[in-house]
PDB file of N, CA and C in Angstrom:
ATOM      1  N   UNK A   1      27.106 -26.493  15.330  1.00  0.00           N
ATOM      2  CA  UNK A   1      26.923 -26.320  13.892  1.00  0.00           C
ATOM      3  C   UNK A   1      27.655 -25.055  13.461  1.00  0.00           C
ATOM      4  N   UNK A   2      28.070 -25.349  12.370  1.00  0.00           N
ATOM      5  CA  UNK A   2      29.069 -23.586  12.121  1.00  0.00           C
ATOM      6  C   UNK A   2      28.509 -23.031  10.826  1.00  0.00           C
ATOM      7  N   UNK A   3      28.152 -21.670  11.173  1.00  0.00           N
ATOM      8  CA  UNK A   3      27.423 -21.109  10.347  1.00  0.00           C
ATOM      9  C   UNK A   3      28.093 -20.015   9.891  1.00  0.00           C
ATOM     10  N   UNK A   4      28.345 -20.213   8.218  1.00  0.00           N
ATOM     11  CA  UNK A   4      29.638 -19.592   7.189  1.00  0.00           C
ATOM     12  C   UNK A   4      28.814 -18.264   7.534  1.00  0.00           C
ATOM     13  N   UNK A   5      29.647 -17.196   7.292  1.00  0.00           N
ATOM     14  CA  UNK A   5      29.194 -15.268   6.993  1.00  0.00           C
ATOM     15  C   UNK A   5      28.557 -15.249   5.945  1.00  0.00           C
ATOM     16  N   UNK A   6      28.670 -15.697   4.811  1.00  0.00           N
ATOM     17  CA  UNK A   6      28.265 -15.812   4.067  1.00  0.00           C
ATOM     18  C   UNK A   6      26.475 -16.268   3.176  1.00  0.00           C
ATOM     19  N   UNK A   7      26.401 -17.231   4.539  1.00  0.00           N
ATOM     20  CA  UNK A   7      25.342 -18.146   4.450  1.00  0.00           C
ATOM     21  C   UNK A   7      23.929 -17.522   3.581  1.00  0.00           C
ATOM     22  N   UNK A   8      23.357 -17.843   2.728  1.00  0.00           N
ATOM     23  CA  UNK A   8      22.181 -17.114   2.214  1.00  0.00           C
ATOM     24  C   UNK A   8      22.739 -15.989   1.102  1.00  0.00           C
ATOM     25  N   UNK A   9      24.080 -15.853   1.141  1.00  0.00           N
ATOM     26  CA  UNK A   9      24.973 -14.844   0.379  1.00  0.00           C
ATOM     27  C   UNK A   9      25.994 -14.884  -0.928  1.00  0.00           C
ATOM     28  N   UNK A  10      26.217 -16.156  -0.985  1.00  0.00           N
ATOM     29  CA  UNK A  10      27.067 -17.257  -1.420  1.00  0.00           C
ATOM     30  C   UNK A  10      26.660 -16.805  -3.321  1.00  0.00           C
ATOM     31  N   UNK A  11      25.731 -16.864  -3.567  1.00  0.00           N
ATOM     32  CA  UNK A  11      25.265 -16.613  -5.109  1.00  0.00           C
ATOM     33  C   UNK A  11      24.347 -15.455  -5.270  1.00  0.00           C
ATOM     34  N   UNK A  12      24.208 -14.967  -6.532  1.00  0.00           N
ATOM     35  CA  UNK A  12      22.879 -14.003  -6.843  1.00  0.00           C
ATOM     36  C   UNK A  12      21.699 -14.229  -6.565  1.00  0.00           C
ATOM     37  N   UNK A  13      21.537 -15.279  -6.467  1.00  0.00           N
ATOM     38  CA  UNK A  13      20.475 -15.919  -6.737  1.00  0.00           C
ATOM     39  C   UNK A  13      19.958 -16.311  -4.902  1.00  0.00           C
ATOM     40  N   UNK A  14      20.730 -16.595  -4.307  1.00  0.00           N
ATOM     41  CA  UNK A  14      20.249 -16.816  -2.770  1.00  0.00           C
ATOM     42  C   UNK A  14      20.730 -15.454  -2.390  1.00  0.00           C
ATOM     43  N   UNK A  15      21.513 -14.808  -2.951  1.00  0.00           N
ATOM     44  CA  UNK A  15      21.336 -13.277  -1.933  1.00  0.00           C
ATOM     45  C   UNK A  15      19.837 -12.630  -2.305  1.00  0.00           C
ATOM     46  N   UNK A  16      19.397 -12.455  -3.518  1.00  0.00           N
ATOM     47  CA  UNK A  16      18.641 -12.330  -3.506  1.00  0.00           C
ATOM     48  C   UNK A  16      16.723 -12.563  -2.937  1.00  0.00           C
ATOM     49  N   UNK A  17      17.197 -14.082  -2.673  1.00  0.00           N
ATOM     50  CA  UNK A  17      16.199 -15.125  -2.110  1.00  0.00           C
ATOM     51  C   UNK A  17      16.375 -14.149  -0.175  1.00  0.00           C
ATOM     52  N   UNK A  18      18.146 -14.159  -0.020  1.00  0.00           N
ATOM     53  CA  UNK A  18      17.709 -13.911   1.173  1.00  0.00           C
ATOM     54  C   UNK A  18      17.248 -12.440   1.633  1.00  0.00           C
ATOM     55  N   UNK A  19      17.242 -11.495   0.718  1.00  0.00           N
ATOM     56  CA  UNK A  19      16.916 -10.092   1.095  1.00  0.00           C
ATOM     57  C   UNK A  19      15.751 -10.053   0.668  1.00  0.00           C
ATOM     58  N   UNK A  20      14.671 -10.658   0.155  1.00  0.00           N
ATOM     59  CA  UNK A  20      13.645 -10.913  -0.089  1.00  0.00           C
ATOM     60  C   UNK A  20      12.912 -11.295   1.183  1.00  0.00           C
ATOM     61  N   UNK A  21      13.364 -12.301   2.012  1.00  0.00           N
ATOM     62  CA  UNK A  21      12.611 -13.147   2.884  1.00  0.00           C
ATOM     63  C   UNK A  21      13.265 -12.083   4.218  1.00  0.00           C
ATOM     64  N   UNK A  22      14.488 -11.368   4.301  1.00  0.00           N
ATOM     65  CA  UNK A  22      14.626 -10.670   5.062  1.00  0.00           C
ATOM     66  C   UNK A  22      14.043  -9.258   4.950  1.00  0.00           C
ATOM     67  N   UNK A  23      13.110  -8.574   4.026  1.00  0.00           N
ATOM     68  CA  UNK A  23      12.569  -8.118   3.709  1.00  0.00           C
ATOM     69  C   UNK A  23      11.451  -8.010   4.155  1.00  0.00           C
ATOM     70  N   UNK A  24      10.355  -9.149   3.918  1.00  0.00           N
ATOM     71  CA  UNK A  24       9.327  -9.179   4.086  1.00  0.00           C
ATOM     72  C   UNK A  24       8.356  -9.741   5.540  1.00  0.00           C
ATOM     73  N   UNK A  25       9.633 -10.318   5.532  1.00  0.00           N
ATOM     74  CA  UNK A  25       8.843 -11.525   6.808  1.00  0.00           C
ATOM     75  C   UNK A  25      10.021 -11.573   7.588  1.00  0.00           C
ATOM     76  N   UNK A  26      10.138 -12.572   9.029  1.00  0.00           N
ATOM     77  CA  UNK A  26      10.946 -12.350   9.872  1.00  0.00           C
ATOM     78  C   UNK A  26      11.960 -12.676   9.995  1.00  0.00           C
ATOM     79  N   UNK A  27      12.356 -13.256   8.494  1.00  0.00           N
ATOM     80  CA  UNK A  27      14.088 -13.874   8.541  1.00  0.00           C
ATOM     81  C   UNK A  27      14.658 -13.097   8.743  1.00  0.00           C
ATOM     82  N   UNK A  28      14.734 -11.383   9.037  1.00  0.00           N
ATOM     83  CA  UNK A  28      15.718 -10.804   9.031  1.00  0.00           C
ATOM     84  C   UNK A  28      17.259 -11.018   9.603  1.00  0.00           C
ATOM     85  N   UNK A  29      16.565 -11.371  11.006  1.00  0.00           N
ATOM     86  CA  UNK A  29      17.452 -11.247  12.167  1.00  0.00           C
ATOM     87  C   UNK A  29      18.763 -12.366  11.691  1.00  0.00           C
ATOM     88  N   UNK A  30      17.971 -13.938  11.304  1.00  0.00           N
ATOM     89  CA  UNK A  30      18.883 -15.118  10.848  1.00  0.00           C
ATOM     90  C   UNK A  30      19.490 -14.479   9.297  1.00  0.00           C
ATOM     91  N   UNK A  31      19.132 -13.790   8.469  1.00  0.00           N
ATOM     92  CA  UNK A  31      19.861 -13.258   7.804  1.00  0.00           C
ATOM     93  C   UNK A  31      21.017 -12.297   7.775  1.00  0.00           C
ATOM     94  N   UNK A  32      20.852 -11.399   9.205  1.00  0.00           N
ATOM     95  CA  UNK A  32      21.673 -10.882   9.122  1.00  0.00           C
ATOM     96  C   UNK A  32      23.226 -10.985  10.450  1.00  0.00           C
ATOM     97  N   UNK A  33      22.646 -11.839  11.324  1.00  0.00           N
ATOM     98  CA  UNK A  33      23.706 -12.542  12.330  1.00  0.00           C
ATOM     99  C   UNK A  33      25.031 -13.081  11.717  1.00  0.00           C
ATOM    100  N   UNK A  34      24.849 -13.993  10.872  1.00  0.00           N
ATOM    101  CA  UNK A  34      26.126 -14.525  10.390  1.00  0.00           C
ATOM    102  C   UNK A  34      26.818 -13.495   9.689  1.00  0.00           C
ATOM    103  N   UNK A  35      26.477 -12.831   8.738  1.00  0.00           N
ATOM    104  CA  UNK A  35      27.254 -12.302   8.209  1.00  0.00           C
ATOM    105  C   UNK A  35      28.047 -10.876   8.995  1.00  0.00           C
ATOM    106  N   UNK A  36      27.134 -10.551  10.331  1.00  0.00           N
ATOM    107  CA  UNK A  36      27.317  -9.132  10.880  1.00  0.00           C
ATOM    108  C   UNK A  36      28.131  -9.344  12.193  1.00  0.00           C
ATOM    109  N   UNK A  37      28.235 -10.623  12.677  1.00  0.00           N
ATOM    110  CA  UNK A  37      29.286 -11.221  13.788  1.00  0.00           C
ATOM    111  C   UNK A  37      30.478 -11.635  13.060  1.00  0.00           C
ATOM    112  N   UNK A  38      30.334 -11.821  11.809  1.00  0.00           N
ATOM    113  CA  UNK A  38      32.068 -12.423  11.565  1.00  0.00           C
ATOM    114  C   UNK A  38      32.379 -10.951  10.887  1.00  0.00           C
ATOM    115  N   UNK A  39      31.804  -9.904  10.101  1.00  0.00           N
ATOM    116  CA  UNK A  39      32.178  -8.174   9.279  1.00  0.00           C
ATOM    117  C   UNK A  39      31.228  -7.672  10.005  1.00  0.00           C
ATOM    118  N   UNK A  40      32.157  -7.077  10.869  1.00  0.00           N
ATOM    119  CA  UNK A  40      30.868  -6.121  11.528  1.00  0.00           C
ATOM    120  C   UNK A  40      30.388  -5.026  10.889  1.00  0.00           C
ATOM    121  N   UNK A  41      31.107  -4.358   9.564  1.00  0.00           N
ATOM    122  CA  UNK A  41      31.245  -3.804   8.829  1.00  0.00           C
ATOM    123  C   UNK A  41      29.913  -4.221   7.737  1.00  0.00           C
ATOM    124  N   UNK A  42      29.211  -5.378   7.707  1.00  0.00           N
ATOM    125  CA  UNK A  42      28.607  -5.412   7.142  1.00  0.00           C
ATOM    126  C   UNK A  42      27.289  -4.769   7.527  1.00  0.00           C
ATOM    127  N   UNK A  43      27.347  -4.462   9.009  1.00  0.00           N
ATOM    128  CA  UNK A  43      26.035  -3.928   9.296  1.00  0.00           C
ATOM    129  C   UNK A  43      25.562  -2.553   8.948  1.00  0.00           C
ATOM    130  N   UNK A  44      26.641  -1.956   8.033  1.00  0.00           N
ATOM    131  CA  UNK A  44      26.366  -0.637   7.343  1.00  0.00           C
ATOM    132  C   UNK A  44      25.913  -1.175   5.859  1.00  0.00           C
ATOM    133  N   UNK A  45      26.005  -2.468   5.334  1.00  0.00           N
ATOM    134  CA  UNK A  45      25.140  -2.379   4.044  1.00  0.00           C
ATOM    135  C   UNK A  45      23.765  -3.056   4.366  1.00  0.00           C
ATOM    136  N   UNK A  46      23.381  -3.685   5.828  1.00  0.00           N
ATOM    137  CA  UNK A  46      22.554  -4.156   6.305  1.00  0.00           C
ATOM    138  C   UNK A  46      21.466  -2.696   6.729  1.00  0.00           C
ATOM    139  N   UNK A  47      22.142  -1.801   7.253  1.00  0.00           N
ATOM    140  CA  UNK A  47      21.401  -0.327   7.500  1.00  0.00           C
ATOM    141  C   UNK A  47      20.758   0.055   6.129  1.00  0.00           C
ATOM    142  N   UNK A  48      21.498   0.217   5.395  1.00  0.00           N
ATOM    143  CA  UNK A  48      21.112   0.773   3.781  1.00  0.00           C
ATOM    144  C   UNK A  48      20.199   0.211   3.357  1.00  0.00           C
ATOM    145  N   UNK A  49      20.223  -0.934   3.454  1.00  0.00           N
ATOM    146  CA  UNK A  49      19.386  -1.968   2.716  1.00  0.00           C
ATOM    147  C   UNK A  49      17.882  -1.741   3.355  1.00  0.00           C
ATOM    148  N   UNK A  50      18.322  -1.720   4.624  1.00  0.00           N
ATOM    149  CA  UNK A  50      16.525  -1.676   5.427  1.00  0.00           C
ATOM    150  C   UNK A  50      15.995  -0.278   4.986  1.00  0.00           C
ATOM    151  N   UNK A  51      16.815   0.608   5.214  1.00  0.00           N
ATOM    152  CA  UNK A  51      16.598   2.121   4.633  1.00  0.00           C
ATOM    153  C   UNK A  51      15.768   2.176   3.477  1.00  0.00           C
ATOM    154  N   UNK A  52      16.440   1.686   2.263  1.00  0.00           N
ATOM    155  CA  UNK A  52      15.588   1.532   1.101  1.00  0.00           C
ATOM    156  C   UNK A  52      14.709   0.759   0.728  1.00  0.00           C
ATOM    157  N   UNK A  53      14.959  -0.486   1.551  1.00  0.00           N
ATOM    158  CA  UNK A  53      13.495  -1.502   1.135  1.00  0.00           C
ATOM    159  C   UNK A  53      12.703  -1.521   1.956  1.00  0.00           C
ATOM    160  N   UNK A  54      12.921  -1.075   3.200  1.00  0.00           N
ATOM    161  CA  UNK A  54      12.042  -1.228   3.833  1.00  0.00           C
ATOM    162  C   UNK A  54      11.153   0.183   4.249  1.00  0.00           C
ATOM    163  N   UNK A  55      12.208   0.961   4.244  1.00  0.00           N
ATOM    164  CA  UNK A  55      11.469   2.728   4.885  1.00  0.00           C
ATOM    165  C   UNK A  55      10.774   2.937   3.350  1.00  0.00           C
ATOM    166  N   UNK A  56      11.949   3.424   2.374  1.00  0.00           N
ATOM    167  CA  UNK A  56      11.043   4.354   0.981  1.00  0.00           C
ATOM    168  C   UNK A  56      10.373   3.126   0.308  1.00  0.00           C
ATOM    169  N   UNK A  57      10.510   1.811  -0.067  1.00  0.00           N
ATOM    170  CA  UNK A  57       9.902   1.102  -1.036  1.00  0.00           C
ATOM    171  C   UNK A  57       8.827   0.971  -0.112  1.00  0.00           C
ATOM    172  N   UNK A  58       8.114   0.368   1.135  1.00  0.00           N
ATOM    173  CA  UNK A  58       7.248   0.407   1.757  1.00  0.00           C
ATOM    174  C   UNK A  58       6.668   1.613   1.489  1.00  0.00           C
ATOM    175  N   UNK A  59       7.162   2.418   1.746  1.00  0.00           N
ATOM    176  CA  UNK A  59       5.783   3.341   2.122  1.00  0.00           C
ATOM    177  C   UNK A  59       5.384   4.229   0.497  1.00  0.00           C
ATOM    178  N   UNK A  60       6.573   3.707  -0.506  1.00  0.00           N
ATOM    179  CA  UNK A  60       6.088   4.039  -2.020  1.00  0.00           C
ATOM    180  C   UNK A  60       4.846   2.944  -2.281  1.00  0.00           C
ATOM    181  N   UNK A  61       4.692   1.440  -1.865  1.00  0.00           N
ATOM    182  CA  UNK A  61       4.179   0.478  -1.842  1.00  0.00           C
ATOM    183  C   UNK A  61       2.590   1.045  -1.358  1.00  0.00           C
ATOM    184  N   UNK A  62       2.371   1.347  -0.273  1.00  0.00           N
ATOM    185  CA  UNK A  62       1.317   1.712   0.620  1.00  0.00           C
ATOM    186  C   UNK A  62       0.966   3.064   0.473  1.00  0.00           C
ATOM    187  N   UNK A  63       1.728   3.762  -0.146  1.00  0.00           N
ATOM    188  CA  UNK A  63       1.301   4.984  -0.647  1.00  0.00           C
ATOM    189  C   UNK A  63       0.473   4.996  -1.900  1.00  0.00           C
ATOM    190  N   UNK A  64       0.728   4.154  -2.705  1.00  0.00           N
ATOM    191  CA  UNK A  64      -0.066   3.768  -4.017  1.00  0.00           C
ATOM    192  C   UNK A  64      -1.503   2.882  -3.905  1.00  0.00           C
ATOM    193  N   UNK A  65      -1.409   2.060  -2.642  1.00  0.00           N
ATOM    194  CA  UNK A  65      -2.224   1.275  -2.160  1.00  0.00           C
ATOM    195  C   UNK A  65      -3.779   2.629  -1.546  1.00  0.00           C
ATOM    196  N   UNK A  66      -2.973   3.387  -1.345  1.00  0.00           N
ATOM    197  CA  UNK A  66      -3.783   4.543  -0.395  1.00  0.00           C
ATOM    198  C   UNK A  66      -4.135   5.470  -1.493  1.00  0.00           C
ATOM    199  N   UNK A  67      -4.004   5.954  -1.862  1.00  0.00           N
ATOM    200  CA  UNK A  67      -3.827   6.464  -3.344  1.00  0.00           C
ATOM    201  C   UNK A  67      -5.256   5.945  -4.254  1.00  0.00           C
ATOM    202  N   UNK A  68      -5.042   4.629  -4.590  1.00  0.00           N
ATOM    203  CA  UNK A  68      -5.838   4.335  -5.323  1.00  0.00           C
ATOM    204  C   UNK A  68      -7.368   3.994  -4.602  1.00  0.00           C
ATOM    205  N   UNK A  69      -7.437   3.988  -3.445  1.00  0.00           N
ATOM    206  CA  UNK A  69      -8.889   3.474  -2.374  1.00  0.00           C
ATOM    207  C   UNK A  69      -9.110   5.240  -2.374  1.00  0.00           C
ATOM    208  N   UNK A  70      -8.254   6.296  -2.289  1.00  0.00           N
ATOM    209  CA  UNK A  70      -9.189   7.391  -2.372  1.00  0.00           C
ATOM    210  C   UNK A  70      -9.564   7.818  -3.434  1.00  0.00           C
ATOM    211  N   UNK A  71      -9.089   7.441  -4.660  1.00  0.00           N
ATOM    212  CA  UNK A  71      -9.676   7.549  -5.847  1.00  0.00           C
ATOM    213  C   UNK A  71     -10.606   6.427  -5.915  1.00  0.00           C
ATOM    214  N   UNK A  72     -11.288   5.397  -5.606  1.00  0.00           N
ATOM    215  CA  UNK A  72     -12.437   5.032  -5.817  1.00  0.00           C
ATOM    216  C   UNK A  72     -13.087   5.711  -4.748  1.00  0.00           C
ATOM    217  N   UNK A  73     -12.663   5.454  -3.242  1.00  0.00           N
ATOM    218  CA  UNK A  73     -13.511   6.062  -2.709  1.00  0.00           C
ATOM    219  C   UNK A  73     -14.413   7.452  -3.594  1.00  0.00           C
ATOM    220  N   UNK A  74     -13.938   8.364  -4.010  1.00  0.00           N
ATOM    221  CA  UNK A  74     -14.114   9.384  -4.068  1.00  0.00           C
ATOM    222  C   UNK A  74     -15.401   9.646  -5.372  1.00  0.00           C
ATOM    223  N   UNK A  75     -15.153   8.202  -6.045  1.00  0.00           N
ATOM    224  CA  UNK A  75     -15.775   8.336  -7.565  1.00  0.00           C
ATOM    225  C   UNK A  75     -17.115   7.521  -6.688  1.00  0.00           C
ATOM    226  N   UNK A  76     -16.323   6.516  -5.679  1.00  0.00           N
ATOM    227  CA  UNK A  76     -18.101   6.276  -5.219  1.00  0.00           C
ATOM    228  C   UNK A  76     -19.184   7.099  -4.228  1.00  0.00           C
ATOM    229  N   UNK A  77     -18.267   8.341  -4.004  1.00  0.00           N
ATOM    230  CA  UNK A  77     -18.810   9.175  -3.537  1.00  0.00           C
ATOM    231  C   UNK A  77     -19.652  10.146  -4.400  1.00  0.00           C
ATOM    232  N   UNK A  78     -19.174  10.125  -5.564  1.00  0.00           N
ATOM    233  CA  UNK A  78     -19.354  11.235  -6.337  1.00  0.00           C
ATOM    234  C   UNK A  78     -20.656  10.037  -7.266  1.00  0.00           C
ATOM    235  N   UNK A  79     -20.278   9.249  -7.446  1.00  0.00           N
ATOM    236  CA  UNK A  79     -21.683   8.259  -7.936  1.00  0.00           C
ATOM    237  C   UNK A  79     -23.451   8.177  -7.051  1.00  0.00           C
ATOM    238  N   UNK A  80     -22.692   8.176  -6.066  1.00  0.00           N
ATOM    239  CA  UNK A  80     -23.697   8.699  -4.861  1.00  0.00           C
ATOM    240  C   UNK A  80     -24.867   9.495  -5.145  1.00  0.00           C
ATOM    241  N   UNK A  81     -23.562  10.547  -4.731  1.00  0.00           N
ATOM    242  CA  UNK A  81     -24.315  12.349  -4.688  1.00  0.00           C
ATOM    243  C   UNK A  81     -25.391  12.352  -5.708  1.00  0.00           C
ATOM    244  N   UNK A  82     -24.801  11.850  -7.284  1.00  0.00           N
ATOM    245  CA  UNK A  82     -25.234  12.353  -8.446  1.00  0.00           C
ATOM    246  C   UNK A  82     -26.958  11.129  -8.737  1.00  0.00           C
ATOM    247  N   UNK A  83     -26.680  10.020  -7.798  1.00  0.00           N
ATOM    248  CA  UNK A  83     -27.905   9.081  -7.491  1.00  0.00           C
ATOM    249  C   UNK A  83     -28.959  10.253  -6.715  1.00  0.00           C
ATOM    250  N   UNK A  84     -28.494  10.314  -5.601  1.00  0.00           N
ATOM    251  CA  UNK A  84     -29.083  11.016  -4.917  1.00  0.00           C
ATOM    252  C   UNK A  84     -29.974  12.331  -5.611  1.00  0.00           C
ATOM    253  N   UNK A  85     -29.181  13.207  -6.166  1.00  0.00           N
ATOM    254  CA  UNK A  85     -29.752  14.226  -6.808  1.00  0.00           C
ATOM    255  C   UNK A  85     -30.812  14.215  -7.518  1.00  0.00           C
ATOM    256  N   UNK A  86     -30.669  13.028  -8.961  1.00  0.00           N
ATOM    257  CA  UNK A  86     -31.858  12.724  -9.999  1.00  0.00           C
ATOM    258  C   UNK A  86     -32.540  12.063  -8.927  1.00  0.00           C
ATOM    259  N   UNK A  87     -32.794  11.327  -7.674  1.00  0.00           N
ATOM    260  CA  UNK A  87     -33.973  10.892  -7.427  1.00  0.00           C
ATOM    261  C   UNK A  87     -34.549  11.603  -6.669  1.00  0.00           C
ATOM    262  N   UNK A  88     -33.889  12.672  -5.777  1.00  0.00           N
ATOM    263  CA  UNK A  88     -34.956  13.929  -5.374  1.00  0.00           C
ATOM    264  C   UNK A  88     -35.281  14.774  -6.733  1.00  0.00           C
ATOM    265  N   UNK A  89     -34.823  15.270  -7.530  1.00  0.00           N
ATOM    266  CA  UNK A  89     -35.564  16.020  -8.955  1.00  0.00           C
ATOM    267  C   UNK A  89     -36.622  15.080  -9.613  1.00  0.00           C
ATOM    268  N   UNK A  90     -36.495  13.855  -9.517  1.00  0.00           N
ATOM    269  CA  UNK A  90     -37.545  12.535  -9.521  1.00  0.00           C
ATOM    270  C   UNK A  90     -38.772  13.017  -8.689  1.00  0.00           C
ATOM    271  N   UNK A  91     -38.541  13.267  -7.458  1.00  0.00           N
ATOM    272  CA  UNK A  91     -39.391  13.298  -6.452  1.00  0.00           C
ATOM    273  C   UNK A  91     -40.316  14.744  -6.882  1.00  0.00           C
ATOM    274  N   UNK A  92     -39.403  15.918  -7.329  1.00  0.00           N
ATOM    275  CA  UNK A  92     -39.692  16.917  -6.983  1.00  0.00           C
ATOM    276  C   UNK A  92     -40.797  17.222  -8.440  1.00  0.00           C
ATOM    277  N   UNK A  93     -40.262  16.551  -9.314  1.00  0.00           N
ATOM    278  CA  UNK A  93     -41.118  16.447 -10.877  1.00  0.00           C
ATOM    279  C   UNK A  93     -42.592  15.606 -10.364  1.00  0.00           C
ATOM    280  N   UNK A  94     -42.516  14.587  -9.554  1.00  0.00           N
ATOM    281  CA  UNK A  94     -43.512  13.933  -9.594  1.00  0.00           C
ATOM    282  C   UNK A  94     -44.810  14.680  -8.870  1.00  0.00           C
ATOM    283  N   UNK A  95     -44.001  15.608  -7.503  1.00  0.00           N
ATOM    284  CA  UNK A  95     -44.905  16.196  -6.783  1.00  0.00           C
ATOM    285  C   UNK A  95     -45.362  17.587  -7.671  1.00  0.00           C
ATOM    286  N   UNK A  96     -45.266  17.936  -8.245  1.00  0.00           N
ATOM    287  CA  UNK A  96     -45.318  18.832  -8.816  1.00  0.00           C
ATOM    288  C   UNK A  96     -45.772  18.728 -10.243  1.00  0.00           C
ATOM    289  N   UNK A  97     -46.797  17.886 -10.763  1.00  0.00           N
ATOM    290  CA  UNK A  97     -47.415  17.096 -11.592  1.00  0.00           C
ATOM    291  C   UNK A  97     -47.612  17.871 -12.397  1.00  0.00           C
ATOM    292  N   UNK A  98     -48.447  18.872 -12.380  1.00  0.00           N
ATOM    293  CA  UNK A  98     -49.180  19.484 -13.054  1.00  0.00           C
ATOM    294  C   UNK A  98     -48.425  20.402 -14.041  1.00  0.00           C
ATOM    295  N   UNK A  99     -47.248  19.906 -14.027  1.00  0.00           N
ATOM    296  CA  UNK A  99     -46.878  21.004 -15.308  1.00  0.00           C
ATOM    297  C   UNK A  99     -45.864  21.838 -14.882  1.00  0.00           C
ATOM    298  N   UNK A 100     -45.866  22.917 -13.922  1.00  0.00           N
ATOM    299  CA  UNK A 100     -45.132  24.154 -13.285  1.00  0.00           C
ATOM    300  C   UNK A 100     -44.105  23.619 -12.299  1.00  0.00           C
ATOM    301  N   UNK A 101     -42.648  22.942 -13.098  1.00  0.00           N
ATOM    302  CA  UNK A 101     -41.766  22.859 -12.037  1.00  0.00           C
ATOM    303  C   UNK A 101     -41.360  23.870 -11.140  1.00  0.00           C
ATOM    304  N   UNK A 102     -41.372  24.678 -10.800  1.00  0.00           N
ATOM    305  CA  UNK A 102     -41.242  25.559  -9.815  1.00  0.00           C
ATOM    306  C   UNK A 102     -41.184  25.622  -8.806  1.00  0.00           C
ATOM    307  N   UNK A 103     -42.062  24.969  -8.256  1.00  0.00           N
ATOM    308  CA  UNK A 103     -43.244  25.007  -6.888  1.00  0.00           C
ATOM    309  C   UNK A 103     -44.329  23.560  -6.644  1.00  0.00           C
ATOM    310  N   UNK A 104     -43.887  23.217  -5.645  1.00  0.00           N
ATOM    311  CA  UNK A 104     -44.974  22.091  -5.025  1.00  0.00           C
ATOM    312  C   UNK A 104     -45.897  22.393  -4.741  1.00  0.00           C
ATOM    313  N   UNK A 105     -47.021  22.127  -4.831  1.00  0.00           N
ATOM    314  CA  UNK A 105     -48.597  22.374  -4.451  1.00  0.00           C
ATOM    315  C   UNK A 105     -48.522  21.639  -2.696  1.00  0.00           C
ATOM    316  N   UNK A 106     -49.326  22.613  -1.778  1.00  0.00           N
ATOM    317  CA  UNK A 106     -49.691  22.471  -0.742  1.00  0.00           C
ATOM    318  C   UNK A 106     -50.718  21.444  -0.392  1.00  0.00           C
TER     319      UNK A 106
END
């Protein structure tokens, strides 16, 4: 079977399709054989490409992902605390009945 350099490259529209799927999932390798055995030269826009989509857009991707779980984390931490607090001052009003928050009776 003869497989053009081109293959997956041919229009905007399938280059795109193929740096997408070579991107994400494991077409890379079949994406980038044909075109990097017939221009070997192409394997310097094949470097670039992984460089930016895959090193900085990944980890801009997962950095935002991380980002936003410590900002809830943090508000459900802080929802917590502030539970926590009014129901010991709950506790501490109730034991302390008589009037004189101050001090718990023995």
């Amino acid at each position: 079977e003869v497989i053009h350099a081109n293959k997956g490259l041919s229009t905007l529209r399938e280059a795109t399709y193929s740096l997408f799927v070579a991107g994400i999932g494991e077409g890379f390798v079949s994406n980038f054989l044909p075109s990097f055995f017939t221009y070997r030269i192409s394997g310097i826009f094949w470097l670039v490409f992984l460089v930016i989509g895959q090193i900085l857009l990944l980890n801009l991707v997962i950095d935002a992902f991380v980002a936003a779980y410590l900002k809830g984390s943090e508000e459900e931490l802080d929802r917590k605390a502030s539970a926590q607090a009014k129901s010991m001052l709950g506790a501490f009003r109730t034991l302390s009945a008589d009037g004189d928050h101050r001090i718990v009776p023995d």
